[in-house]
Protein backbone atom coordinates (compact mmCIF):
# COMPACT_ATOMS: atom_id res chain seq x y z
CA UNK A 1 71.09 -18.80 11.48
CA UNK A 2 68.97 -14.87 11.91
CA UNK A 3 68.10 -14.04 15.41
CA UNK A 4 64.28 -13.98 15.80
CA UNK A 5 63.20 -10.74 14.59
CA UNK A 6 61.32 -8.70 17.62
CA UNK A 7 56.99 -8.55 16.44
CA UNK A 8 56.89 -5.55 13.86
CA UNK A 9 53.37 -4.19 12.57
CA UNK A 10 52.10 -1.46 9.91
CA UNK A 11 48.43 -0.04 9.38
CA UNK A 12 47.16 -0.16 6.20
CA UNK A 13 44.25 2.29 4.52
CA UNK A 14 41.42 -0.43 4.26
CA UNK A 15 40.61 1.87 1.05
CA UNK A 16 43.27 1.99 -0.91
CA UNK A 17 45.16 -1.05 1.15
CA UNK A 18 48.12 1.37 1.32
CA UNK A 19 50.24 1.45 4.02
CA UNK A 20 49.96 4.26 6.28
CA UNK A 21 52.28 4.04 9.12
CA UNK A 22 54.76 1.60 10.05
CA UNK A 23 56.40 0.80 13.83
CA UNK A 24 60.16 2.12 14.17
CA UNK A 25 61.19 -1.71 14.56
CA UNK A 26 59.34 -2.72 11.16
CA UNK A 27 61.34 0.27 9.49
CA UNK A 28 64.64 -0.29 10.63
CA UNK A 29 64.51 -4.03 9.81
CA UNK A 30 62.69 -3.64 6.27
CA UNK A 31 63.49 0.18 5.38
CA UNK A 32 60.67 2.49 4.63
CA UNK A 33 57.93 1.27 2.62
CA UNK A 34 58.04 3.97 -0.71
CA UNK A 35 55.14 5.82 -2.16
CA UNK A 36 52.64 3.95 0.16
CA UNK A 37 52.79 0.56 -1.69
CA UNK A 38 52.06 -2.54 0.88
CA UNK A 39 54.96 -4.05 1.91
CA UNK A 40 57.27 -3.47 -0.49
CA UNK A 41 59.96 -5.96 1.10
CA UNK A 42 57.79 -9.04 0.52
CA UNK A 43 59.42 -10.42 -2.22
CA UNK A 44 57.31 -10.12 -5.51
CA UNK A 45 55.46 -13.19 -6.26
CA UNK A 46 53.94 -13.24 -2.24
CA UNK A 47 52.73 -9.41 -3.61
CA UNK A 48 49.08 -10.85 -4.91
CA UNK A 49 48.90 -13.48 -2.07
CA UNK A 50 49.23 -10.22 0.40
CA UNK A 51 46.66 -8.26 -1.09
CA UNK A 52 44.24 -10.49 -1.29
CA UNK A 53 44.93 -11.19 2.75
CA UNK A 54 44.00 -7.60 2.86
CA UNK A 55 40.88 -7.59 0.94
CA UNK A 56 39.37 -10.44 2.72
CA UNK A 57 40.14 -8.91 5.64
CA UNK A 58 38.30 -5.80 4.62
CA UNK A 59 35.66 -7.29 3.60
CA UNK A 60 34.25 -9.33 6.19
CA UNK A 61 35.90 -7.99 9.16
CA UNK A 62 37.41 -11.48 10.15
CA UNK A 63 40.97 -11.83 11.33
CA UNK A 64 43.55 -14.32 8.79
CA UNK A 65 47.12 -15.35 8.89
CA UNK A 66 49.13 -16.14 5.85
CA UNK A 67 53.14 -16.65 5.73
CA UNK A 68 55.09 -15.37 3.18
CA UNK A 69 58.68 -15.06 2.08
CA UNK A 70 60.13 -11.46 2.51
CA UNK A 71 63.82 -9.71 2.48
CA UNK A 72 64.94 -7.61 4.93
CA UNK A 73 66.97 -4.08 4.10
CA UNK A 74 70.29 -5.91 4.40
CA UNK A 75 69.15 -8.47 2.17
CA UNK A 76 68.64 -11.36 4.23
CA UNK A 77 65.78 -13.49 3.03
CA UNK A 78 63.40 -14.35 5.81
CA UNK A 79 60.05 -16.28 6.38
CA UNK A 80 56.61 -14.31 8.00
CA UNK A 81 53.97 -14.91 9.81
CA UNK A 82 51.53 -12.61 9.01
CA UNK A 83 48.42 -11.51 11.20
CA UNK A 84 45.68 -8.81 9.81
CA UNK A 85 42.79 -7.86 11.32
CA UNK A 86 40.43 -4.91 10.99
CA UNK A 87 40.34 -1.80 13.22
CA UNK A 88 36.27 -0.79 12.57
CA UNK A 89 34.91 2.38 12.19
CA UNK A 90 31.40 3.22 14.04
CA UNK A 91 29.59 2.59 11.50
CA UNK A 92 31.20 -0.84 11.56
CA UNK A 93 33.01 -0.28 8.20
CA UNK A 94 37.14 -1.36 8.62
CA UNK A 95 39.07 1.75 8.75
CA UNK A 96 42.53 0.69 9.41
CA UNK A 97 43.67 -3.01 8.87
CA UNK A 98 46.16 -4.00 11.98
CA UNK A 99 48.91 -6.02 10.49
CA UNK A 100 51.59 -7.91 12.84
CA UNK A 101 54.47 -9.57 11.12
CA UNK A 102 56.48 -12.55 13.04
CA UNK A 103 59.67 -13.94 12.07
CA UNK A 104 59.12 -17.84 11.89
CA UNK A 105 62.50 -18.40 9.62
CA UNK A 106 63.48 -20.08 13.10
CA UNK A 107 60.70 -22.73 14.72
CA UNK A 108 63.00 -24.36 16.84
CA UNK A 109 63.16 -21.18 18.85
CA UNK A 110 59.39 -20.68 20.46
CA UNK A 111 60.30 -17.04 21.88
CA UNK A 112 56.60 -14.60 20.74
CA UNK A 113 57.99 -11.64 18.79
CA UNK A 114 56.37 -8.25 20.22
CA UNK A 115 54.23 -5.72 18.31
CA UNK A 116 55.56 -1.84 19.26
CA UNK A 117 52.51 0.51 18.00
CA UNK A 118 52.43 3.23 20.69
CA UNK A 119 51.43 5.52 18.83
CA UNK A 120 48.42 3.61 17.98
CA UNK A 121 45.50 4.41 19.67
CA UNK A 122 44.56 1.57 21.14
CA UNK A 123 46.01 -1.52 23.29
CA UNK A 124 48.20 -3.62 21.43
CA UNK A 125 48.46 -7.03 23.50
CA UNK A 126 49.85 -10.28 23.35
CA UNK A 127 49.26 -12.90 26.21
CA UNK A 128 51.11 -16.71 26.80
CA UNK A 129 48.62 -19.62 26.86
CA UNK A 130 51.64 -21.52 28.52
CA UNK A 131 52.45 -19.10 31.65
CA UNK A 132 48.63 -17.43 31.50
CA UNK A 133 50.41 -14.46 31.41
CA UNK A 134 50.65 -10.89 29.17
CA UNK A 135 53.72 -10.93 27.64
CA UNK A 136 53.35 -7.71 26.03
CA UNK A 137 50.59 -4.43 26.46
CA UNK A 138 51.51 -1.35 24.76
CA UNK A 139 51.68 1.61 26.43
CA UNK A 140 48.36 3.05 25.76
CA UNK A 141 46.92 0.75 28.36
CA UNK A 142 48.79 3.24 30.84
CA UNK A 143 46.99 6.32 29.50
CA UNK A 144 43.70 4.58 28.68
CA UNK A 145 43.10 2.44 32.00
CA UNK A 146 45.36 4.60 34.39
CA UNK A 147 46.82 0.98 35.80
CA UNK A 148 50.85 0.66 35.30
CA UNK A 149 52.26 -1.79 32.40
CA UNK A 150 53.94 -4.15 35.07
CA UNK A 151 50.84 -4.78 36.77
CA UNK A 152 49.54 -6.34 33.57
CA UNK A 153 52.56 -8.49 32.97
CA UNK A 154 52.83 -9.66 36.44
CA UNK A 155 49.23 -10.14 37.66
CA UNK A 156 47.88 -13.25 35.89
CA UNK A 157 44.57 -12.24 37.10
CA UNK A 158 44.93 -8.41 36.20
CA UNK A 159 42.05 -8.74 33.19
CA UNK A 160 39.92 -10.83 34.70
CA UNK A 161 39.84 -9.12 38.03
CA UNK A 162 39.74 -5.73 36.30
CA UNK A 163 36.55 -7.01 34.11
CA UNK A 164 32.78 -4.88 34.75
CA UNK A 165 31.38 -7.69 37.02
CA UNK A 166 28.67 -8.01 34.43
CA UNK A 167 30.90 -8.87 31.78
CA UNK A 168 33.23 -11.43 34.02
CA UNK A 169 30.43 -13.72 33.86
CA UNK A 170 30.53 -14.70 29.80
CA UNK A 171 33.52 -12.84 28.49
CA UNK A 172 36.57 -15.17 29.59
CA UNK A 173 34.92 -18.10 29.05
CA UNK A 174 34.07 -16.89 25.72
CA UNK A 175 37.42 -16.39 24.78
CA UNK A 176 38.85 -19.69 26.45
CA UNK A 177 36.26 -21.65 24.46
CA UNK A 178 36.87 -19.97 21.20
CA UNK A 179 40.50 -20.32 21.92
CA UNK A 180 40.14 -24.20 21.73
CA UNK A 181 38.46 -24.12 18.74
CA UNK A 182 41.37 -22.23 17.13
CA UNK A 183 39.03 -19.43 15.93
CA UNK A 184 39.83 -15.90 15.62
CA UNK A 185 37.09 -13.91 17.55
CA UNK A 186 36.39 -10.10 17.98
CA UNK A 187 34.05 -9.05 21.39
CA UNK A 188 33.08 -6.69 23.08
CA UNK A 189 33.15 -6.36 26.99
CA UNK A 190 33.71 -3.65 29.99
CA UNK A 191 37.01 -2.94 31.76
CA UNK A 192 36.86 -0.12 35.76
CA UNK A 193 40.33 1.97 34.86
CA UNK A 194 41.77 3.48 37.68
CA UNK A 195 39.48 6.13 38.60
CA UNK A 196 36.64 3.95 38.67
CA UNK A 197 34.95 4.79 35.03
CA UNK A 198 33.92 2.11 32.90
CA UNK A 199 35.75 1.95 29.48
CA UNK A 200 33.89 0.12 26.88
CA UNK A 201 36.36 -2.28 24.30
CA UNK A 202 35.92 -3.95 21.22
CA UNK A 203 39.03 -6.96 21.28
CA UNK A 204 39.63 -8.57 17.69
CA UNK A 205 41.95 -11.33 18.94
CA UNK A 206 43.93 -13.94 16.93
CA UNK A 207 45.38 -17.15 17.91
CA UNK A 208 48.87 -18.11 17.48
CA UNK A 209 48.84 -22.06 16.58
CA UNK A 210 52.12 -23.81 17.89
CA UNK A 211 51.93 -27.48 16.10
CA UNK A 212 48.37 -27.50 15.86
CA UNK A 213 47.72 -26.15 19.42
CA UNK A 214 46.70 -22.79 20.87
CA UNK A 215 50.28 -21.58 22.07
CA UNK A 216 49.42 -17.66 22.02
CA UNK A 217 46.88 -14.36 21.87
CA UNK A 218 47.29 -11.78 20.25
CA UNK A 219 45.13 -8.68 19.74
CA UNK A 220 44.34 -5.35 19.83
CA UNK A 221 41.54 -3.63 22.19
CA UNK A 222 39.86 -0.72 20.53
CA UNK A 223 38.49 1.92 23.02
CA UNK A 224 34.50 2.26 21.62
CA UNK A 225 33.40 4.24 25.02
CA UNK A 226 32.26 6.86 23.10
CA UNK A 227 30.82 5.24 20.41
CA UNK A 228 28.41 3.34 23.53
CA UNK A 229 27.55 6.22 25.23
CA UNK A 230 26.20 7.76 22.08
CA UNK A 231 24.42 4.16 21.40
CA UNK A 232 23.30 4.73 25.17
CA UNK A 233 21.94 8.29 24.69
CA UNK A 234 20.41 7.50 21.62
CA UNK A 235 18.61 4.71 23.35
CA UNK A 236 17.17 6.61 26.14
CA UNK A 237 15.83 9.62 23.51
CA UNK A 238 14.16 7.01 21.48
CA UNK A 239 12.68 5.68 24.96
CA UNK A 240 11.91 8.80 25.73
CA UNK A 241 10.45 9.86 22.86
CA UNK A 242 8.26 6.51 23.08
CA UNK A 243 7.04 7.58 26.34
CA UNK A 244 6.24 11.02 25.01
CA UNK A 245 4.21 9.32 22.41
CA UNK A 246 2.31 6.89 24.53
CA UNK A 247 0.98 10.24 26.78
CA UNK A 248 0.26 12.03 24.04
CA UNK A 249 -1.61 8.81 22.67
CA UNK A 250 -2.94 8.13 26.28
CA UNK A 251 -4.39 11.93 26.36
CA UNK A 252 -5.95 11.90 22.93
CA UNK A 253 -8.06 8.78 24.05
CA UNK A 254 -9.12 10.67 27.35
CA UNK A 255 -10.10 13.50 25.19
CA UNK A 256 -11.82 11.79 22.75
CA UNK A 257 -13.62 9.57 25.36
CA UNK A 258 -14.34 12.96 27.10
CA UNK A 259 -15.74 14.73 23.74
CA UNK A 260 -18.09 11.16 23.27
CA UNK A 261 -19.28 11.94 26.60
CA UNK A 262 -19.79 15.21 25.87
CA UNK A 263 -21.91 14.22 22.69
CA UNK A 264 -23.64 11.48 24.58
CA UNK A 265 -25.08 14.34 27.89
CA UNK A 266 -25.80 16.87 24.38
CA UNK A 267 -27.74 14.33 22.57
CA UNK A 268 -29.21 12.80 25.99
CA UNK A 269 -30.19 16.78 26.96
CA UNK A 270 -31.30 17.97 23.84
CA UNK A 271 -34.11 14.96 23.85
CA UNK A 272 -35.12 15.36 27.56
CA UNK A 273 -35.26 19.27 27.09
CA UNK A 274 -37.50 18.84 23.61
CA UNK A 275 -40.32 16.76 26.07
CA UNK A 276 -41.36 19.25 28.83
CA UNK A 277 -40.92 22.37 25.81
CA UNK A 278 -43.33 21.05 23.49
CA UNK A 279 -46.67 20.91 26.25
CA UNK A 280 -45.09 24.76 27.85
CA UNK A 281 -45.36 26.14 23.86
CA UNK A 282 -48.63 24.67 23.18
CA UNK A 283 -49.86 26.26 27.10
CA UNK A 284 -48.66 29.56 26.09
CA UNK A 285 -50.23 29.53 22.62
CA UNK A 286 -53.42 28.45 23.57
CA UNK A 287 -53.55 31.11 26.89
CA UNK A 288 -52.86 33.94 24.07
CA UNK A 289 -55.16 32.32 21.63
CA UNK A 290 -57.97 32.16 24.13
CA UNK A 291 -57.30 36.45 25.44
CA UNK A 292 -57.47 36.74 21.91
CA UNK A 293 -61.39 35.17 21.63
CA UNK A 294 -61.80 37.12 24.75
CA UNK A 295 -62.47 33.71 26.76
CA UNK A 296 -60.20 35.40 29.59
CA UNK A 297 -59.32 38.86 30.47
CA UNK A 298 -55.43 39.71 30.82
CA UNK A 299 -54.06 42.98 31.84
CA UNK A 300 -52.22 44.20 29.32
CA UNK A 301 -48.74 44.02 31.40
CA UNK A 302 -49.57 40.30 31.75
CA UNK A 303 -50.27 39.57 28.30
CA UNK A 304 -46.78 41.48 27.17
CA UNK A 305 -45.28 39.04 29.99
CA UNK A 306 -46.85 36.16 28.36
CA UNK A 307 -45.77 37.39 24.57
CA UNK A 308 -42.08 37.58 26.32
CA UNK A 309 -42.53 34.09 27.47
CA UNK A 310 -43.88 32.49 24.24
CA UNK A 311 -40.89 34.25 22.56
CA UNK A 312 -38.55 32.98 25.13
CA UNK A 313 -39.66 29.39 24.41
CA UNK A 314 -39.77 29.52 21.02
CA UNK A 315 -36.15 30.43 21.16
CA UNK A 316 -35.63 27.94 23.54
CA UNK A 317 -37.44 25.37 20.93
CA UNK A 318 -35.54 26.28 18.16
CA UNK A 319 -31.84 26.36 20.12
CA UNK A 320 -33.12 22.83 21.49
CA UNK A 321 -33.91 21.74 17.63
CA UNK A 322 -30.40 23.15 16.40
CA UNK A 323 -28.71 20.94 19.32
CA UNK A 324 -30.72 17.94 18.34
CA UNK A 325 -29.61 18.19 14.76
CA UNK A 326 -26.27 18.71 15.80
CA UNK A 327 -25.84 15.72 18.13
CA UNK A 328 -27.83 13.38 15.17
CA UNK A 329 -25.04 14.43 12.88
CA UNK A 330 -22.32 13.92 15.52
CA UNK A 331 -23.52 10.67 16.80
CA UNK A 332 -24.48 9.12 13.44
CA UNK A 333 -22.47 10.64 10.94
CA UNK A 334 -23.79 11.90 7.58
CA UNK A 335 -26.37 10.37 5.79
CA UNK A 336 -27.10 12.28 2.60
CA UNK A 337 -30.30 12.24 0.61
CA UNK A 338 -29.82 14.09 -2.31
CA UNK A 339 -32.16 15.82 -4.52
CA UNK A 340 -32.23 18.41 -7.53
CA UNK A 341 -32.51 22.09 -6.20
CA UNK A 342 -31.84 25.78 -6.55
CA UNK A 343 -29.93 27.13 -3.76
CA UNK A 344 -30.59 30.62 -4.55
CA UNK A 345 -33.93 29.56 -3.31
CA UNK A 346 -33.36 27.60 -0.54
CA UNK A 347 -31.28 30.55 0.83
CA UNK A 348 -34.17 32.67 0.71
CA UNK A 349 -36.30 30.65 2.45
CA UNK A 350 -33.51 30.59 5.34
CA UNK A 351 -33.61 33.95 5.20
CA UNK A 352 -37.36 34.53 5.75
CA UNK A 353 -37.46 32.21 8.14
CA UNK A 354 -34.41 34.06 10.45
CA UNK A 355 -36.39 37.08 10.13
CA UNK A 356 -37.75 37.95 13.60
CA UNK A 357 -33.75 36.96 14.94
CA UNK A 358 -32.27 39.08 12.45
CA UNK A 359 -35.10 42.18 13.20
CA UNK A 360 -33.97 41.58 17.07
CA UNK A 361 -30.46 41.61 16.21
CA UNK A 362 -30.79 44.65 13.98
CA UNK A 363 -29.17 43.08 10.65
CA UNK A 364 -30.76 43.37 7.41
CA UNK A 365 -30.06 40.42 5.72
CA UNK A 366 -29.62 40.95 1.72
CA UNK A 367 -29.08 38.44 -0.71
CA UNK A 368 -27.02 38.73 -4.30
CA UNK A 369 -28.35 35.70 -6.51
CA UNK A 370 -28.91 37.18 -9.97
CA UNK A 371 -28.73 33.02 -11.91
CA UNK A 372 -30.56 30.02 -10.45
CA UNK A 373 -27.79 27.83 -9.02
CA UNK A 374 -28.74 24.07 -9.42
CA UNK A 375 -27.52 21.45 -7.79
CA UNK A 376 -27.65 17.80 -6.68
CA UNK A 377 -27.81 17.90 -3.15
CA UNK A 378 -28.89 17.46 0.28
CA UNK A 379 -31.72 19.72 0.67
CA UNK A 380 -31.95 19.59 4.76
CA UNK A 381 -28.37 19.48 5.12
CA UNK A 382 -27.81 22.67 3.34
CA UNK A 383 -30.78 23.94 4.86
CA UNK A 384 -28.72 23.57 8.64
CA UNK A 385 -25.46 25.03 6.84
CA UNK A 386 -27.21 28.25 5.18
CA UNK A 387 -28.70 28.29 8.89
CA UNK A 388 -25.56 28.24 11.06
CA UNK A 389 -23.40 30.34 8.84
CA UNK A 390 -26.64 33.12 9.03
CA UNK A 391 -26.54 32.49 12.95
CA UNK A 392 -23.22 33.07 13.36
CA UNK A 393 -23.29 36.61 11.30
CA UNK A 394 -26.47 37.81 13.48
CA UNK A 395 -25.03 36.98 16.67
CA UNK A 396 -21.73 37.88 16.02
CA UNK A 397 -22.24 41.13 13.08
CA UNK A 398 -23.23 44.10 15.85
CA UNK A 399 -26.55 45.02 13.96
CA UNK A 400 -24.93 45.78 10.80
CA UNK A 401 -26.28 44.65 7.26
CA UNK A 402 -25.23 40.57 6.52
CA UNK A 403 -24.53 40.06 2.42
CA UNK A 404 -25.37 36.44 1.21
CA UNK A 405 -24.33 36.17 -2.36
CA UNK A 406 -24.42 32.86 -4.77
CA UNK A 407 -22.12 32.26 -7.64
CA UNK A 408 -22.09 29.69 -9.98
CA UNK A 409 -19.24 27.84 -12.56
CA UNK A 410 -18.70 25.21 -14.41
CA UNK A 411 -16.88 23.86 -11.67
CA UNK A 412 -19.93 24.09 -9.48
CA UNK A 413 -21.56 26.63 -6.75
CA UNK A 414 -19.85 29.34 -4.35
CA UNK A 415 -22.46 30.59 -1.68
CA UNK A 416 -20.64 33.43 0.84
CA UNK A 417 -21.92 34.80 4.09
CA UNK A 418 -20.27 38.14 4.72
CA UNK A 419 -20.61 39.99 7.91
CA UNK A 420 -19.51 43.49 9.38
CA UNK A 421 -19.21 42.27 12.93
CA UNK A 422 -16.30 41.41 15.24
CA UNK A 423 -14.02 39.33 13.10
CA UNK A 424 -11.46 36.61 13.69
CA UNK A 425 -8.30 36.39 14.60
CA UNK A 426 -6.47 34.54 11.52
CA UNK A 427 -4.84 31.94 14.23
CA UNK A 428 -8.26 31.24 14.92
CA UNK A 429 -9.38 30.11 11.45
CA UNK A 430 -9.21 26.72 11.50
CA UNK A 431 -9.39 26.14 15.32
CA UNK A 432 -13.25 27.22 14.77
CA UNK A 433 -14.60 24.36 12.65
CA UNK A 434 -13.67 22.16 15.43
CA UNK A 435 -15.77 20.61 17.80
CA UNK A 436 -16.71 22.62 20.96
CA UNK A 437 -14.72 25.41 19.53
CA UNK A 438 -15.35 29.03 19.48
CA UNK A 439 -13.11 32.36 18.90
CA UNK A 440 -14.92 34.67 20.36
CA UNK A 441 -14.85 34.48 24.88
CA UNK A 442 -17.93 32.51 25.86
CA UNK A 443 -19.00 35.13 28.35
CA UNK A 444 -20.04 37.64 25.73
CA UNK A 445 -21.33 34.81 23.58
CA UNK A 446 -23.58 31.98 23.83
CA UNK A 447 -23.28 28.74 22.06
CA UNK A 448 -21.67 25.82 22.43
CA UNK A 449 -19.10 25.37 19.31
CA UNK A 450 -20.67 22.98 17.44
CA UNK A 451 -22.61 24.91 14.36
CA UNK A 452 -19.23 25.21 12.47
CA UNK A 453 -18.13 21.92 13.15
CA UNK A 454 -21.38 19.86 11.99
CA UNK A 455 -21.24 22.60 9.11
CA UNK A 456 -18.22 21.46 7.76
CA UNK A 457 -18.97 17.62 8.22
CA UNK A 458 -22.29 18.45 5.94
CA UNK A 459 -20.15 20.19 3.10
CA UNK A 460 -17.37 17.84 3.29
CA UNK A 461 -19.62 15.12 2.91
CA UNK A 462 -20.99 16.75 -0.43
CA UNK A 463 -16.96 16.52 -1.75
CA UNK A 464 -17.15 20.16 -0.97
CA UNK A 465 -15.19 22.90 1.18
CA UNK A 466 -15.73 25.55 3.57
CA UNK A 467 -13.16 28.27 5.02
CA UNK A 468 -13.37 31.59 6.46
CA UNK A 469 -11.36 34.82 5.70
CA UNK A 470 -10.97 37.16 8.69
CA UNK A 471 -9.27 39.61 10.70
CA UNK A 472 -10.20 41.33 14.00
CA UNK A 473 -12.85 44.05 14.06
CA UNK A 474 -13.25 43.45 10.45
CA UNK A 475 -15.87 41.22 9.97
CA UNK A 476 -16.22 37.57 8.78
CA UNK A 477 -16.47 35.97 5.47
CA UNK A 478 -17.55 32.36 5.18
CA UNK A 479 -17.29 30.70 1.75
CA UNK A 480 -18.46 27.16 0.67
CA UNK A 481 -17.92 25.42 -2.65
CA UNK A 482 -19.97 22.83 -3.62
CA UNK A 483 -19.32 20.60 -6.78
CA UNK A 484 -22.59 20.04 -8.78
CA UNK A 485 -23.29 16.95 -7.45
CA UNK A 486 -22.11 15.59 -4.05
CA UNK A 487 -18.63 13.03 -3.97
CA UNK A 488 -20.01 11.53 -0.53
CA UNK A 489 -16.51 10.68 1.77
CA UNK A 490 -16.60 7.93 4.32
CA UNK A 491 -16.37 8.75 7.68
C-alpha cells in the first residue's frame, strides 16, 4: 500500500496551459515536467481529460476538480485528486491557473495532503471543517500580514478576528453557507496585518468533499491591495472631476443668468432713456428754429451752447437707437426679411449718413465698389452691420483714412472695413465678437461690447461669416462673406 503523498501543486500559463513552475515536493515525486508540457506524468489517455480541466478553468474563472490516474518517477501508478483554479489578472483575465494535486490512491486514510508554493506570491491555505482549524498557510502569510504561521494554525479564531470589521459582518457567513452547498466560491474581503494597514484579498476557495460532505478548504488568497487603491483613486478623480464639472456647470448658469439680466436693465434702459430724449430733441430744435425766424434773440455764446447741446443729444439719440437695436436682436433673436439689393449702395448710404461722426473723428471714409454686388438679403440688418463695423473704425482708427471695399464671386459677396487705427491683439480675435466684450481698456473707450456680437448674429444668420485680421498698432481689418442668398440658422 503507497504512503499518502504530501499536497503537491504546479502553475500553469493560462495561455499556452504550459506549466511554468512546479513545488520541490511535486518534482521530486513526479520528476521534472520536460519542455513545459502539462503534466507529463499523468498517464496518456487522462492527457485530454486534463486539458480540458484547464481550459474551462480559463475560461470562466470557476474552480473544478477532476481525478485522474498518474505514475510517479519510480513508476508507481497512483490515483489524483486534482484542484485548478484561476489566479486573475487586474483586468480580471486568468493569468496563472493554481493547480493542487492530492493523492487519493488511499481513502481509508483521511490525513489532507499540503500544498508547498512559497515562492508563490500569495497565501496558499488549507483549513479542517472537522477541528475549525488551518491546517496549513504558506509562508507568505508571514511576510504579507506580519502575524507568525503558528498563530494561524493554533487560533481557531485568527481569520475571523483578524477580518476589517466591515467585512466580518457578510464574509464568514458567506463562505459557511456556500460551503454547505458544496460550491466553489472566489470573494473578496479585508484583512488589519500587523502594523495596522488594511490588505485587500481576493480568496478563490475549493471544497474538499469527504463522502458527499464538506470535509475541507482549500484556497489561495491573492493580495489585490494595489489593484483597490488604484480602483479607489480612480474613484475619487472621477468624483472629483464630477464636482469640477458641476461648478463649472453651476457658474455658467450664474453667468448666463447674469448676462440675461444684463440684457433685460439694457433693453429696459434703452426704452426708458428713448422717452424723456425724444421731447429734449424736439425743445432744442424748435429753440434754434425759432432764433433762426428771429422770434427770440440769443447771444451768440448761447446759441453755440445750444448747437453743442442739440449735437450732444443727437448723439445721445442715436447711441440710445444703436442700444435698442442691439437689445431687440439679443432678446428676440433674428428675424430676417429679405429682399433683392445692391450692397455697394447700401454702403454708401451708411457712409453719408456717418458723415458728421467721421468729420469729428477726422477719418475720410473711401469706398472701392467698381461692380454692383446683388444680393438676397436683409436690408436693415446689413444696414446695422455696415454701421457697427464703420463705428468701430472711427472710434478706434486715430483720424486716419477708413477703406470700405466690396468684392463679388460666384460664391457670393466679400465687403471689408479696413482701418489704420490701434489694432488687435491676435488673442483677442475671437474674444471680441462676444457679448459685452471689448479689446481695447474701457477707460479710453466707450461702448459697451455688444456691436460685434449682434454683428455676427446678423451675418451668421444670413449662412454667412465674419472675422477680423489684426495685430497691435497696425490697424484692423474686418471681413464678411455673404452667400447670395441667406441659409437662415436656428437659434
Amino acid at each position: 500500500m503507497l504512503s499518502p503523498l504530501d499536497l503537491v501543486a504546479c502553475l500553469v500559463d493560462a495561455r499556452s496551459l504550459d506549466v511554468a513552475w512546479m513545488s520541490p515536493r511535486a518534482a521530486s515525486l513526479f520528476g521534472p515536467t520536460s519542455d513545459g508540457a502539462p503534466l507529463s506524468f499523468l498517464v496518456q489517455e487522462e492527457q485530454p481529460s486534463f486539458r480540458a480541466l484547464l481550459d474551462a478553468v480559463r475560461r470562466d474563472g470557476s474552480p473544478r476538480t477532476r481525478d485522474l490516474g498518474a505514475r510517479r518517477a519510480d513508476g508507481q501508478s497512483v490515483w489524483l485528486r486534482l484542484e485548478a483554479s484561476a489566479w486573475k489578472e487586474k483586468s480580471g483575465s486568468p493569468r496563472w491557473l493554481l493547480v493542487t494535486m492530492t493523492d487519493i490512491s488511499d481513502l481509508g486514510r483521511d490525513h489532507a495532503l499540503r500544498v508547498v508554493v512559497d515562492d508563490v506570491d500569495s497565501i496558499v491555505w488549507e483549513f479542517d471543517l472537522s477541528t475549525m482549524c488551518f491546517t496549513f498557510v504558506s509562508r507568505q502569510a508571514e511576510r504579507i500580514l506580519g502575524y507568525p504561521i503558528d498563530r494561524w494554525l493554533h487560533d481557531p479564531k485568527f481569520w475571523v478576528e483578524h477580518m476589517h470589521s466591515e467585512d466580518r459582518a457578510w464574509a464568514p457567513a458567506y463562505c459557511e453557507s456556500e460551503t454547505k452547498r458544496l460550491s466553489a466560491h472566489e470573494f473578496e474581503y479585508r484583512m488589519v496585518a500587523a502594523d495596522g494597514s488594511v490588505v485587500w484579498f481576493r480568496d478563490i476557495v475549493t471544497v474538499v468533499v469527504d463522502h458527499g460532505r464538506p470535509g475541507r478548504l482549500r484556497g489561495v488568497m491573492v493580495d489585490i491591495t494595489r489593484s483597490k487603491q488604484a480602483e479607489a483613486e480612480r474613484d475619487q478623480l472621477l468624483a472629483q472631476e464630477q464636482k469640477a464639472r458641476a461648478d463649472v456647470e453651476a457658474a455658467r448658469e450664474r453667468v448666463e443668468e447674469a448676462l440675461r439680466r444684463r440684457d433685460e436693465f439694457i433693453s429696459a434702459a434703452s426704452h426708458e432713456l428713448r422717452t424723456p430724449l425724444t421731447p429734449l430733441r424736439l425743445q432744442i430744435q424748435s429753440l434754434l428754429r425759432a432764433a433762426d425766424r428771429g422770434e427770440i434773440r440769443l447771444p451768440e455764446s448761447q446759441r453755440t451752447k445750444l448747437e453743442i447741446a442739440r449735437r450732444q443729444v443727437e448723439r445721445l439719440a442715436s447711441l440710445v437707437g444703436g442700444l435698442l437695436d442691439v437689445s431687440r436682436v439679443l432678446e428676440a433673436g433674428i428675424q430676417l426679411e429679405v429682399e433683392p439689393f445692391d450692397l455697394r449702395e447700401l454702403a454708401r448710404e451708411v457712409i453719408e449718413s456717418l458723415h458728421d461722426q467721421s468729420t469729428r473723428a477726422g477719418s475720410r471714409i473711401v469706398l472701392l465698389a467698381g461692380a454692383p454686388a446683388i444680393g438676397v438679403w436683409d436690408r436693415a440688418g446689413l444696414e446695422k452691420v455696415t454701421g457697427y463695423l464703420l463705428s468701430n473704425a472711427l472710434k478706434y482708427g486715430l483720424g486716419k483714412p477708413i477703406e470700405v471695399s466690396i468684392r463679388t464671386a460666384a460664391s457670393g459677396v466679400t465687403l471689408e472695413v479696413r482701418d489704420q487705427g490701434i489694432g488687435i491683439a491676435p488673442e483677442d480675435h475671437d474674444r471680441i465678437f462676444e457679448r459685452y466684450e471689448r479689446a481695447p481698456s474701457s477707460r479710453g473707450y466707450g461702448g459697451l461690447g455688444l456691436g460685434l456680437h449682434a454683428a455676427r448674429a446678423l451675418i451668421e444668420a444670413h449662412g454667412g461669416r465674419i472675422a477680423v485680421r489684426s495685430e497691435l498698432g497696425k490697424g484692423a481689418t474686418f471681413v464678411v462673406t455673404l452667400p447670395p442668398g441667406p441659409k437662415p440658422v436656428e437659434r
